[in-house]
Protein backbone atom coordinates (compact mmCIF):
# COMPACT_ATOMS: atom_id res chain seq x y z
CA UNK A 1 143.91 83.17 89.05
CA UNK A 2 141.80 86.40 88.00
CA UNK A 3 141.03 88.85 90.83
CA UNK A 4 137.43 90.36 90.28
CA UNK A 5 137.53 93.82 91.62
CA UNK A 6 133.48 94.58 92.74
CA UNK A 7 132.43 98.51 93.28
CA UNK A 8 129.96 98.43 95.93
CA UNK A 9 127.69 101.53 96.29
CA UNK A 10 126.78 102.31 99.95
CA UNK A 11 124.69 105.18 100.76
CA UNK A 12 124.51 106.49 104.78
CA UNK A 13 122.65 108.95 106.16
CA UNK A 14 123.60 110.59 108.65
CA UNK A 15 121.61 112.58 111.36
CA UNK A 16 122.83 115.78 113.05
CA UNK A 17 123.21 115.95 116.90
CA UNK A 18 119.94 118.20 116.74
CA UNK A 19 118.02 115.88 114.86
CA UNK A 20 119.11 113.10 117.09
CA UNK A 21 118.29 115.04 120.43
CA UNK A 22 114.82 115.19 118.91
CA UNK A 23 114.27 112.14 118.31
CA UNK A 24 113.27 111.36 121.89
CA UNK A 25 111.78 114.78 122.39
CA UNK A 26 109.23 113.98 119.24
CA UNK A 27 108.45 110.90 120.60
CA UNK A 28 106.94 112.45 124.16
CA UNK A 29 102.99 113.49 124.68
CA UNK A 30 102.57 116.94 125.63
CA UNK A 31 102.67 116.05 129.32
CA UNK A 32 105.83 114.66 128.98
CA UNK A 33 107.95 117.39 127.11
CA UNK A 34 106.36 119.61 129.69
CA UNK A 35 108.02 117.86 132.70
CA UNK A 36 110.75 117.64 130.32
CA UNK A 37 111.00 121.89 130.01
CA UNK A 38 110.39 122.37 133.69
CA UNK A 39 113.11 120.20 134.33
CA UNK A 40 115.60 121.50 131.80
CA UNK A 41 114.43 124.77 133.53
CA UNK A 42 115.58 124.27 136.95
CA UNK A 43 118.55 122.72 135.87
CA UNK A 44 119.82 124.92 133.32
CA UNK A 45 120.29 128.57 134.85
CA UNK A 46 120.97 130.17 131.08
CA UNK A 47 117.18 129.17 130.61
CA UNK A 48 114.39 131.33 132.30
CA UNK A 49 110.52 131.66 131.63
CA UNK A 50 109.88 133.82 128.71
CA UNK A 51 108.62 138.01 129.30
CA UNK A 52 106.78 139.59 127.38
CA UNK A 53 109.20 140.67 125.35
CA UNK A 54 109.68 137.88 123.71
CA UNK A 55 106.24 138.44 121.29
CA UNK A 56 107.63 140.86 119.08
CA UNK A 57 110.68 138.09 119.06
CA UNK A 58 108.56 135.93 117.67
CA UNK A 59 107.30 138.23 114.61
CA UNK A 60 110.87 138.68 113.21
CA UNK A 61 111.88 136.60 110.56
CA UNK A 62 114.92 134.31 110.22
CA UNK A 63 117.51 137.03 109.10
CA UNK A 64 115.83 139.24 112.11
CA UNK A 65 113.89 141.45 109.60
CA UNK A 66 110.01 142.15 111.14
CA UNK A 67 107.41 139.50 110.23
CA UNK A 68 105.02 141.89 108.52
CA UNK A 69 102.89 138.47 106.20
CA UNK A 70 99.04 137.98 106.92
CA UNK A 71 97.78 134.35 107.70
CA UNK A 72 96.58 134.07 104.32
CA UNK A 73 99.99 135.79 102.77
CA UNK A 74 101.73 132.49 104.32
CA UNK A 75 98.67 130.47 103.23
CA UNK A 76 99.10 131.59 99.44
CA UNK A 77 102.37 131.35 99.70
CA UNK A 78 102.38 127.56 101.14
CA UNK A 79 99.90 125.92 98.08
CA UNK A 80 100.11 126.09 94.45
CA UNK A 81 96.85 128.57 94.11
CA UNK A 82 93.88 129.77 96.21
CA UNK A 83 91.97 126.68 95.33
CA UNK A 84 94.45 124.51 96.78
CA UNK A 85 94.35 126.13 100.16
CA UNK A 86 92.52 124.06 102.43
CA UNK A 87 88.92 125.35 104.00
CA UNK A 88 90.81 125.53 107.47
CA UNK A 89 92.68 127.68 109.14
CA UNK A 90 95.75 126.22 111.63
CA UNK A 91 96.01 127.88 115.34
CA UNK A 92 98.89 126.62 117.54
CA UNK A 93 98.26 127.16 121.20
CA UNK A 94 101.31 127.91 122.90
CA UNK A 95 100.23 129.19 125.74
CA UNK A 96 102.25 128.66 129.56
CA UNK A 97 100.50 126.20 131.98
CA UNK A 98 99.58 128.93 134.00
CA UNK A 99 97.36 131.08 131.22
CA UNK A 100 93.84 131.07 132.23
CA UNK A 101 92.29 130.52 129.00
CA UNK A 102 94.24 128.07 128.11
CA UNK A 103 91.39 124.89 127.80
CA UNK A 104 92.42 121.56 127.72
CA UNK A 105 89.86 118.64 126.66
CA UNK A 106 88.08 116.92 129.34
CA UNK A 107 90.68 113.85 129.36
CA UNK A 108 93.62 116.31 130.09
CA UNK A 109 94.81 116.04 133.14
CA UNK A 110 92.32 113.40 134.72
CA UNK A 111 92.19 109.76 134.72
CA UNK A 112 88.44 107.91 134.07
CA UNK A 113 88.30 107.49 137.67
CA UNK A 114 88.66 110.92 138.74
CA UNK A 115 86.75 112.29 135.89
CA UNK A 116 83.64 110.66 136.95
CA UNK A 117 84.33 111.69 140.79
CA UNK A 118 84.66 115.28 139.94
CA UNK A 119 81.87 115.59 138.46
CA UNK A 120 79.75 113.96 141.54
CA UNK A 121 81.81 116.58 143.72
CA UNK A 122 80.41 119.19 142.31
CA UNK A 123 76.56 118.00 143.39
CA UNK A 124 76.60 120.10 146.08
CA UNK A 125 73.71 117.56 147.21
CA UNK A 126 75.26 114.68 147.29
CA UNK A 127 75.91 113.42 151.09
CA UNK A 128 78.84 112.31 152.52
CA UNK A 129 77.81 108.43 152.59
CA UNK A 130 76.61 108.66 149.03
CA UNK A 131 79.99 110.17 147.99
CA UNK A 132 81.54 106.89 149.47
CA UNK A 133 78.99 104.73 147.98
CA UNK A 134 79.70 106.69 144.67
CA UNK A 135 84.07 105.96 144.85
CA UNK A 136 82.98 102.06 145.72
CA UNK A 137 80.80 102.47 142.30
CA UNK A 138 83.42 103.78 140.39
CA UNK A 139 85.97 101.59 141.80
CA UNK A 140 83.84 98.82 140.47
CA UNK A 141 83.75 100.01 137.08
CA UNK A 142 85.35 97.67 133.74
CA UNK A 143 87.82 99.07 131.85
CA UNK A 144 84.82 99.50 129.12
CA UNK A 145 83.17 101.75 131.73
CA UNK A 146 80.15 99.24 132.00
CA UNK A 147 79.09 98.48 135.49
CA UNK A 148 78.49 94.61 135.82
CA UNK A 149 78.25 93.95 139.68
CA UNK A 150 74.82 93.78 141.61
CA UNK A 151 74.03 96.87 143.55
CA UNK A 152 73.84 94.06 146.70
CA UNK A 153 77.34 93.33 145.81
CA UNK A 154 78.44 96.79 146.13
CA UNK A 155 76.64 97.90 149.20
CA UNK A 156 77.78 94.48 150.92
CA UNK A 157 81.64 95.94 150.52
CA UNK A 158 81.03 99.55 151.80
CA UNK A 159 79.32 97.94 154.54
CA UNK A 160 82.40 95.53 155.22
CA UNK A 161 85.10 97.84 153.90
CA UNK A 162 84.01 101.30 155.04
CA UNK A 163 82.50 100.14 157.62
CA UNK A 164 79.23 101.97 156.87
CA UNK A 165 75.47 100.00 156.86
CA UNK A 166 73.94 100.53 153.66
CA UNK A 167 71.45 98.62 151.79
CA UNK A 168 70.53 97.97 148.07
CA UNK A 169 68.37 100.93 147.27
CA UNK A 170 71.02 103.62 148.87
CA UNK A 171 73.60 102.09 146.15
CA UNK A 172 71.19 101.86 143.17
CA UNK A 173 70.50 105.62 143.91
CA UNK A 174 73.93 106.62 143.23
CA UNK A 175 74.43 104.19 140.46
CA UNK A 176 71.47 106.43 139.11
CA UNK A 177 73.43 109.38 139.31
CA UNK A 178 76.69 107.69 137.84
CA UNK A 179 75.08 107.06 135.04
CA UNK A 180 73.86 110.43 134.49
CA UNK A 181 77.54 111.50 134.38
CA UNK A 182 79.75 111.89 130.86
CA UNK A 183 80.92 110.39 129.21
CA UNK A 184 77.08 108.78 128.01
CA UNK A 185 76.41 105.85 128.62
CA UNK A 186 79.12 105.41 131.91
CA UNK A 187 77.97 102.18 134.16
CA UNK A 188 75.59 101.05 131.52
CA UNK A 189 74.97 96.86 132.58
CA UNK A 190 75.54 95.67 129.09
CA UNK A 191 76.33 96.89 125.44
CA UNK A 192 72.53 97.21 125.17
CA UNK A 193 71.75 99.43 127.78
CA UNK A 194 74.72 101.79 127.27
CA UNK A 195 74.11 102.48 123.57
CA UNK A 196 70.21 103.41 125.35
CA UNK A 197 72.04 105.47 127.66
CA UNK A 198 73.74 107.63 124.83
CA UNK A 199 70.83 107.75 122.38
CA UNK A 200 68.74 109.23 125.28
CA UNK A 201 70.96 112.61 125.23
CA UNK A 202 71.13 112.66 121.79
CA UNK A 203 70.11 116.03 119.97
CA UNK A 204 69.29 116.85 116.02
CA UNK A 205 67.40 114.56 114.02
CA UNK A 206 64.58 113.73 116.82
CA UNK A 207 62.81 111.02 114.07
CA UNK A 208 65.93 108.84 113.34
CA UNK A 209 66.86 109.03 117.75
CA UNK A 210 63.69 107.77 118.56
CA UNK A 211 63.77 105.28 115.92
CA UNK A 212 67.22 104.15 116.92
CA UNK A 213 65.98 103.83 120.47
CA UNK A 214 63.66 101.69 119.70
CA UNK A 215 64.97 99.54 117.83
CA UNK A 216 67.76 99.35 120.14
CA UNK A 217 65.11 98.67 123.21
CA UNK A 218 62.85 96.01 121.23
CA UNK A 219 65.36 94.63 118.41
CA UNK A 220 68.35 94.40 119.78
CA UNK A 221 68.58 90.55 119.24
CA UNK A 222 67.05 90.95 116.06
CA UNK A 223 69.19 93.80 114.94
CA UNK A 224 72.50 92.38 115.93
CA UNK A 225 71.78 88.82 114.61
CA UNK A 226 71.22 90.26 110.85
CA UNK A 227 67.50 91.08 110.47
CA UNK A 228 66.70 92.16 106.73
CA UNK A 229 66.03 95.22 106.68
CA UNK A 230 62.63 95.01 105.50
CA UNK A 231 62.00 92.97 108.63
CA UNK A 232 63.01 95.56 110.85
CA UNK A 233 61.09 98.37 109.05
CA UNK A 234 57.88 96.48 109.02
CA UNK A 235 58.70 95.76 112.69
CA UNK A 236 59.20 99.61 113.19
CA UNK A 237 56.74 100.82 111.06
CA UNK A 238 58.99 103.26 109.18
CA UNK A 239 60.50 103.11 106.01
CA UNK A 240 64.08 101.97 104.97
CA UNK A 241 64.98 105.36 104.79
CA UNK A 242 64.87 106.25 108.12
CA UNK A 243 66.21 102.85 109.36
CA UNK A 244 69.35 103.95 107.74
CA UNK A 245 68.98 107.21 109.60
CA UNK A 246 68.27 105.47 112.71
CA UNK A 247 71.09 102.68 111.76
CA UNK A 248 73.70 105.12 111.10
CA UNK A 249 72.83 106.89 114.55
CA UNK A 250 74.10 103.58 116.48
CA UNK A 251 77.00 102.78 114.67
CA UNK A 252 78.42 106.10 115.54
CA UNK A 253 77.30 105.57 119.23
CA UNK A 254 80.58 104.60 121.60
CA UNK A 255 80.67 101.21 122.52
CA UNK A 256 83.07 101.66 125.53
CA UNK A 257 82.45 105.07 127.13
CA UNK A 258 86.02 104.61 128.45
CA UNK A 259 87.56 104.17 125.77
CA UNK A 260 88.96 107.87 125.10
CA UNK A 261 90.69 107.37 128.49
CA UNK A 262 92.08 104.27 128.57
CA UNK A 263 93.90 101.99 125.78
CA UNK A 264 92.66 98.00 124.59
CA UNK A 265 95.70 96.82 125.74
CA UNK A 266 96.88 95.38 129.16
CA UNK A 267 99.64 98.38 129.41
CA UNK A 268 97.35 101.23 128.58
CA UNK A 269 94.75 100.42 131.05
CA UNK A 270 94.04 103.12 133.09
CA UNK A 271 96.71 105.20 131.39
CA UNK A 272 95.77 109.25 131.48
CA UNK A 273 94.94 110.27 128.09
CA UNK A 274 95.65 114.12 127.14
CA UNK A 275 95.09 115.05 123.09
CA UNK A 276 98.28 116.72 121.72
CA UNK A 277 95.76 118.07 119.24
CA UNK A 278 92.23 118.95 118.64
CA UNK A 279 90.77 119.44 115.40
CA UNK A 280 87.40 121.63 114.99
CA UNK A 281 84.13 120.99 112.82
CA UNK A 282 81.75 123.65 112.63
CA UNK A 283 78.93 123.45 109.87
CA UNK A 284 80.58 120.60 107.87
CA UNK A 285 83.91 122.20 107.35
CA UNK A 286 86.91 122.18 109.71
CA UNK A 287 87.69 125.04 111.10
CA UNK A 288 90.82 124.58 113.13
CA UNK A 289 93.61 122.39 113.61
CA UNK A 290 94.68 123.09 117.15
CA UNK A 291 98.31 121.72 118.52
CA UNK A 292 97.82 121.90 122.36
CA UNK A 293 101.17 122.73 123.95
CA UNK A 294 101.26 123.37 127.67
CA UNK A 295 105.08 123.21 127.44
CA UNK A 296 105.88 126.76 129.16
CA UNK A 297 107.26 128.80 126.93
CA UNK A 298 111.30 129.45 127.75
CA UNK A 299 114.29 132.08 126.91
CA UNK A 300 117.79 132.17 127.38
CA UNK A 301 118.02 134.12 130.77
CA UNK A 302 119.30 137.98 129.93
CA UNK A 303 121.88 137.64 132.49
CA UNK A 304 123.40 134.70 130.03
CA UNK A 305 123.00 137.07 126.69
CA UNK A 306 124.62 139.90 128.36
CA UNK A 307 127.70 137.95 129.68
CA UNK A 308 128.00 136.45 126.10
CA UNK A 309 128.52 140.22 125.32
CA UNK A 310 130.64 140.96 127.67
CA UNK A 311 133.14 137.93 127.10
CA UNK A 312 133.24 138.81 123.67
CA UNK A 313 134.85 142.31 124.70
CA UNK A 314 136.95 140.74 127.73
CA UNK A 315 140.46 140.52 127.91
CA UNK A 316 142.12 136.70 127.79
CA UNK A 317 142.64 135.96 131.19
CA UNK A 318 142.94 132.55 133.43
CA UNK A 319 139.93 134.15 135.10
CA UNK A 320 137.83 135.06 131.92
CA UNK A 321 138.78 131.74 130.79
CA UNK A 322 137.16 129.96 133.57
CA UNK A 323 134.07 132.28 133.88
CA UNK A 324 133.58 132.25 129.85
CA UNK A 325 133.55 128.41 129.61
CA UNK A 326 130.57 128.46 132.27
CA UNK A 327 128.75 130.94 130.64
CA UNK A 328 129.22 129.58 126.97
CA UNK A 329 128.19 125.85 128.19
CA UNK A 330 124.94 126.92 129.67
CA UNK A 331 124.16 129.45 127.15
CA UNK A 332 124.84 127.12 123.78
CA UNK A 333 122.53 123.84 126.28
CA UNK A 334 119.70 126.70 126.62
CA UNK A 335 119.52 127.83 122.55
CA UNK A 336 119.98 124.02 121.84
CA UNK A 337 117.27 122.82 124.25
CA UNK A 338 114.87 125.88 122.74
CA UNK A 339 115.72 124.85 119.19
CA UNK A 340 114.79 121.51 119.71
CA UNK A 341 111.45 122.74 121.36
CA UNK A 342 111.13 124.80 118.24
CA UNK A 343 111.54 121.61 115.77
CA UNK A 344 109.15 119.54 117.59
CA UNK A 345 106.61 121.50 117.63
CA UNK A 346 107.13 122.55 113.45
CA UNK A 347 107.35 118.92 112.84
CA UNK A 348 104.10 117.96 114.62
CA UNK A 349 102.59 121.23 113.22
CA UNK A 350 103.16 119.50 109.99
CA UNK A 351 102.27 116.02 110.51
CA UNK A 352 98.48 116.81 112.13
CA UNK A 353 98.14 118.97 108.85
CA UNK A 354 99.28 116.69 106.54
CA UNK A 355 97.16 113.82 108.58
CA UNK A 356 94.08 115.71 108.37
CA UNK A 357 94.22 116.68 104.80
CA UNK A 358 94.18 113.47 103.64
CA UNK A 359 91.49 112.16 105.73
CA UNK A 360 89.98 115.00 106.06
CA UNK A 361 86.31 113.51 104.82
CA UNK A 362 86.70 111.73 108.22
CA UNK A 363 86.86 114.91 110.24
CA UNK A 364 84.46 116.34 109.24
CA UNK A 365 81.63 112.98 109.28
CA UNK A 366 83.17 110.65 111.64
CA UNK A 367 82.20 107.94 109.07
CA UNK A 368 84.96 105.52 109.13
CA UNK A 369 84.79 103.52 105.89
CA UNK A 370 85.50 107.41 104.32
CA UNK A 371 89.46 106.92 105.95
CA UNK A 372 91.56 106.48 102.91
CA UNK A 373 94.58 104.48 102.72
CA UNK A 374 97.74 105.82 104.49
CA UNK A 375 100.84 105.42 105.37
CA UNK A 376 104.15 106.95 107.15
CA UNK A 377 105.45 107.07 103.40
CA UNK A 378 102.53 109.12 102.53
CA UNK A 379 103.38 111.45 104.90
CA UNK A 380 107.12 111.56 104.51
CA UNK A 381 106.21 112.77 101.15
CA UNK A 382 103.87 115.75 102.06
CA UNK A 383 106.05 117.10 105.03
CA UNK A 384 109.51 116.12 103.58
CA UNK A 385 110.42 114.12 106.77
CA UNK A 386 112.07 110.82 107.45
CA UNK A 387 109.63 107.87 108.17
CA UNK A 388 111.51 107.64 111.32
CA UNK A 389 111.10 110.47 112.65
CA UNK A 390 106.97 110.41 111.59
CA UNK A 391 107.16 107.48 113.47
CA UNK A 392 108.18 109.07 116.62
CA UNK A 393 105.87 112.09 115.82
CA UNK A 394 103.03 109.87 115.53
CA UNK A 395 103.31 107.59 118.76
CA UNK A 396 101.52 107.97 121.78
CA UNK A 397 100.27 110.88 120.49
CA UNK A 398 96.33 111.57 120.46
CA UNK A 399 93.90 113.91 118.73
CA UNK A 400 90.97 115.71 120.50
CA UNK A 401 88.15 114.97 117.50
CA UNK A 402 84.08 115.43 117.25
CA UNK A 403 83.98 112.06 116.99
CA UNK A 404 86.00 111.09 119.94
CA UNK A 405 89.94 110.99 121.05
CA UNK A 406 91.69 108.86 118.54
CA UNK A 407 95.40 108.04 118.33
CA UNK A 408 96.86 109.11 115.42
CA UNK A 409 97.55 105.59 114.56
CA UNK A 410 94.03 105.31 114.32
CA UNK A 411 94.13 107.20 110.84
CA UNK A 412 96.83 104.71 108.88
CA UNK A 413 95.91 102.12 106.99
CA UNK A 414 96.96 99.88 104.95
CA UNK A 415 96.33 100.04 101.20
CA UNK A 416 94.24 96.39 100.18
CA UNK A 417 93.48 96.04 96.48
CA UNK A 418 90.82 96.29 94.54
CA UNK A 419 89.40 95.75 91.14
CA UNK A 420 88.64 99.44 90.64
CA UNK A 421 92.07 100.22 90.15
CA UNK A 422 91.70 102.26 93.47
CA UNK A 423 92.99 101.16 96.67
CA UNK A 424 90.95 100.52 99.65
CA UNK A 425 90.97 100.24 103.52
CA UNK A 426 90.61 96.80 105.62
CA UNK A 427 88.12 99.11 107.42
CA UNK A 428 85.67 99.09 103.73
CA UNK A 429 85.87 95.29 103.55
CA UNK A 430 84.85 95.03 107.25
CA UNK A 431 81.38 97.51 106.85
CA UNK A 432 80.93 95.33 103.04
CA UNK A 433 81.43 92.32 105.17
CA UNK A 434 78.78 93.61 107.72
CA UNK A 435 76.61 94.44 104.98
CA UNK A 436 77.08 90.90 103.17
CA UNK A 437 76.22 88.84 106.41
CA UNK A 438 73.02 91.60 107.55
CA UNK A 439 71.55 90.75 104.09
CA UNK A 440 72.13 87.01 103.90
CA UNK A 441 69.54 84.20 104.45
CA UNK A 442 69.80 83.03 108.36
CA UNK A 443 68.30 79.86 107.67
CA UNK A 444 71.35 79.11 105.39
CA UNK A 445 74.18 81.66 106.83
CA UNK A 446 77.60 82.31 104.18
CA UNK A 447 80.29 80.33 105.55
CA UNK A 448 84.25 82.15 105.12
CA UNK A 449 84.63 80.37 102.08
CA UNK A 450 81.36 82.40 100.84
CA UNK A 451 81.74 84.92 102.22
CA UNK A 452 85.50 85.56 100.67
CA UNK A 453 83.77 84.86 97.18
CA UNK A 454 81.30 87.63 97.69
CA UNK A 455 83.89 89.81 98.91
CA UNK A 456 85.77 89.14 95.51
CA UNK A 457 82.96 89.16 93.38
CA UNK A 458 83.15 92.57 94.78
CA UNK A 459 86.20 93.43 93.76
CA UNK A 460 87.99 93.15 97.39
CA UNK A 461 91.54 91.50 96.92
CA UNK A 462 91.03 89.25 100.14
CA UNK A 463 91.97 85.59 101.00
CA UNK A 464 89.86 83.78 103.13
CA UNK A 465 91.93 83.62 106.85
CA UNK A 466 91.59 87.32 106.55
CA UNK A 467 87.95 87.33 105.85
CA UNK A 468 87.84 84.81 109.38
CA UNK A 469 89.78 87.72 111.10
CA UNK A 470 87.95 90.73 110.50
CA UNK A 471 84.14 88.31 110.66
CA UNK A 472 85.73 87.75 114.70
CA UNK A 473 87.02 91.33 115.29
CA UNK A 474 83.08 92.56 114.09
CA UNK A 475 82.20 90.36 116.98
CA UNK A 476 80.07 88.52 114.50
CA UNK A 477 79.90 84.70 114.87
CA UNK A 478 80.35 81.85 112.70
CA UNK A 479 77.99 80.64 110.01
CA UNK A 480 77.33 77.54 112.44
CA UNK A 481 76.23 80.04 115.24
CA UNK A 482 74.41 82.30 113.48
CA UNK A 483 71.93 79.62 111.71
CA UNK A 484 72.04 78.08 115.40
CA UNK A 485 70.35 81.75 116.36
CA UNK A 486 69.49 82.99 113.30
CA UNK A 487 65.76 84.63 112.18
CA UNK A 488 62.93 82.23 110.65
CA UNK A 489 61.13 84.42 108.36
């Protein structure tokens, strides 16, 4: 018998005690790591809110030499040349809770609920039975933020529940002024009136609003069901031109006005949303990348750094011994618990920037088929970090954008293929599967199966289950149902 003697090669990594304290710390939303500080706070005496001191602190470098670089000196420094600096400039806010000009988005500390009834507080008009009438109202609201019972309905439970008489026309009043509230389009009935809602406060291009208004208001039906485009113009009496215009105004209209407040699923429902970022478009360029940190800013206590000093001069006692070992555990908790502040904030510093320079065409349109494709591995390699800790970084974590709050999930996608050579998004096949089905004949509507041809023929790598899928998550029926209510020409 031969004995075969196998070399196996086994590569571990292995994480620091840092890194691994992090991990959780990375994976919190700004509201959490706050409650997180206060606590380490009070239960840490070596740790104490920081003076004002601690600014020129901060502009010493790591061998403690004074931090004399410009913005742009650590820009230059931080790309290959001055035409691979981005057209952006980064700002972190680290300001304490208590600073007054510290401004947190309009989700920050507020759920949907008490967003809306804030607002109706503040009409210094509004009487004390409408301000009941108006929490029954937004009681009654869907998770969408649509308002689908009957004003009867309504005033029949404040007049059982609150034991206050009111009829129809007091509640329809104050559904009036509900719907006046943000976000636009708040206790619209259906999808149709609440996109009417939103185009109504719409500024800019007045020719393509009014034109999406109407269209909305007499072609919904038509619209939604794939009308040819020529159709609709001739119905409009434009040209396709400005149905685009007026096209591309609804599609970036919000659906479910409560949708920056609350997640789609079951668990997220009514969930406070606060943005641990908020990126800035002015004039079709961004102009900051804001990290919103209310986590109060913290220093080892100068009581702890002074008896640090004096135990290093002390004489070796039973008594030294005993007061040093307090002194030293508190102290080395408080710079731990302060470095690991420090890291999370560097490491989400860096994964909003490298986030936003890749889909940066998103930013600044809010046009969705522009997201390219993305994932954790594409930004492990721009920042340098582990997947898993991007992954952490990334969850739960939201981003305050002028298109909306999106969750910084929102911005990965998968790569699909494509006979370009290039790589594409699922979200590209769904607006070329939109397109397909708006343009076919209704009288004989594409089934999958044709559809997923066309789709090829386009060069979209896609099998036909898939095409099924993303037909149903465009809310768009099957070929069946739309020749059932398609257009006769």
């Amino acid at each position: 018998m031969s004995q075969i003697i196998t070399q196996v090669t086994k590569t571990t990594i292995t994480q620091s005690p840092l890194m691994l304290s992090l991990m959780p710390k990375l994976e919190m939303t700004d509201t959490e790591m706050r409650d997180d500080a206060l606590k380490e706070l009070e239960a840490n005496p070596a740790l104490e809110l920081a003076e004002d001191t601690l600014a020129a602190e901060q502009n010493k470098t790591e061998d403690g030499e004074q931090f004399t670089e410009t913005a742009e000196q650590i820009q230059d420094g931080d790309y290959g040349s001055e035409d691979d600096i981005p057209p952006y400039r980064l700002r972190i806010s680290n300001r304490s809770a208590d600073d007054s000009d510290y401004r947190a988005p309009i989700a920050a500390e507020q759920s949907f609920s008490d967003f809306l009834l804030s607002q109706l507080r503040e009409n210094e008009d509004l009487t004390p039975t409408q301000q009941i009438i108006a929490e029954f109202i937004v009681d009654n609201l869907e998770d969408s933020g649509y308002l689908t019972r009957s004003a009867s309905s309504i005033a029949d439970d404040v007049t059982f529940k609150a034991d206050l008489v009111v009829d129809t026309p007091q509640v329809e009043e104050v559904i009036d002024m509900v719907r006046e509230l943000d976000p636009a389009g708040v206790a619209a009935r259906d999808l149709h009136d609440c996109l009417l809602l939103q185009i109504e406060r719409l500024k800019g291009n007045k020719a393509a609003n009014r034109t999406a208004y109407t269209l909305v208001d007499q072609y919904f039906d038509l619209y939604r069901q794939g009308a040819p485009k020529a159709k609709l113009a001739r119905l409009l009496h434009i040209d396709e031109v400005l149905l685009d215009e007026a096209i591309a105004v609804i599609k970036h209209l919000n659906p479910k006005p409560a949708s920056a407040f609350s997640g789609g699923r079951d668990e997220d429902r009514g969930r406070e949303i606060k943005p641990d970022f908020e990126v800035t478009v002015e004039d079709g360029r961004i102009t900051s990348i804001d990290l919103l940190n209310s986590v109060p800013e913290l220093q080892v206590s100068q009581s702890f750094e002074e008896g640090m000093r004096l135990l290093a001069q002390s004489i070796d006692n039973k008594q030294t011994r005993r007061d040093g070992a307090y002194i030293r555990e508190n102290h080395d908790k408080a710079v731990n618990y302060l470095d690991l502040l420090k890291m999370r904030q560097e490491k989400l510093q860096a994964t909003i920037l490298a986030i936003v320079k890749r889909q940066k065409e998103y930013f600044i349109t809010g046009d969705e088929t522009s997201l390219v494709p993305m994932g954790l591995k594409d930004i492990a390699a721009d920042t340098g970090m582990d997947e898993s800790v991007l992954s952490r970084a990334t969850r739960n974590k939201y981003v305050d954008t002028p298109w909306g709050i999106k969750p910084l999930r929102f911005f990965f996608h998968k790569a699909l293929g494509h006979d370009s050579g290039e790589s594409t998004t699922a979200i590209k096949v769904r607006d070329a599967l939109q397109r397909i089905i708006d343009t076919e004949n209704k009288t004989v509507p594409l089934t999958d199966e044709q559809l997923c041809e066309r789709l090829n023929a386009e060069g979209f790598h896609i099998e036909r289950r898939t095409v099924s899928k993303y037909r149903k998550e465009l809310g768009l029926p099957s070929a069946r149902a739309r020749k059932t209510s398609g257009i006769k020409n």
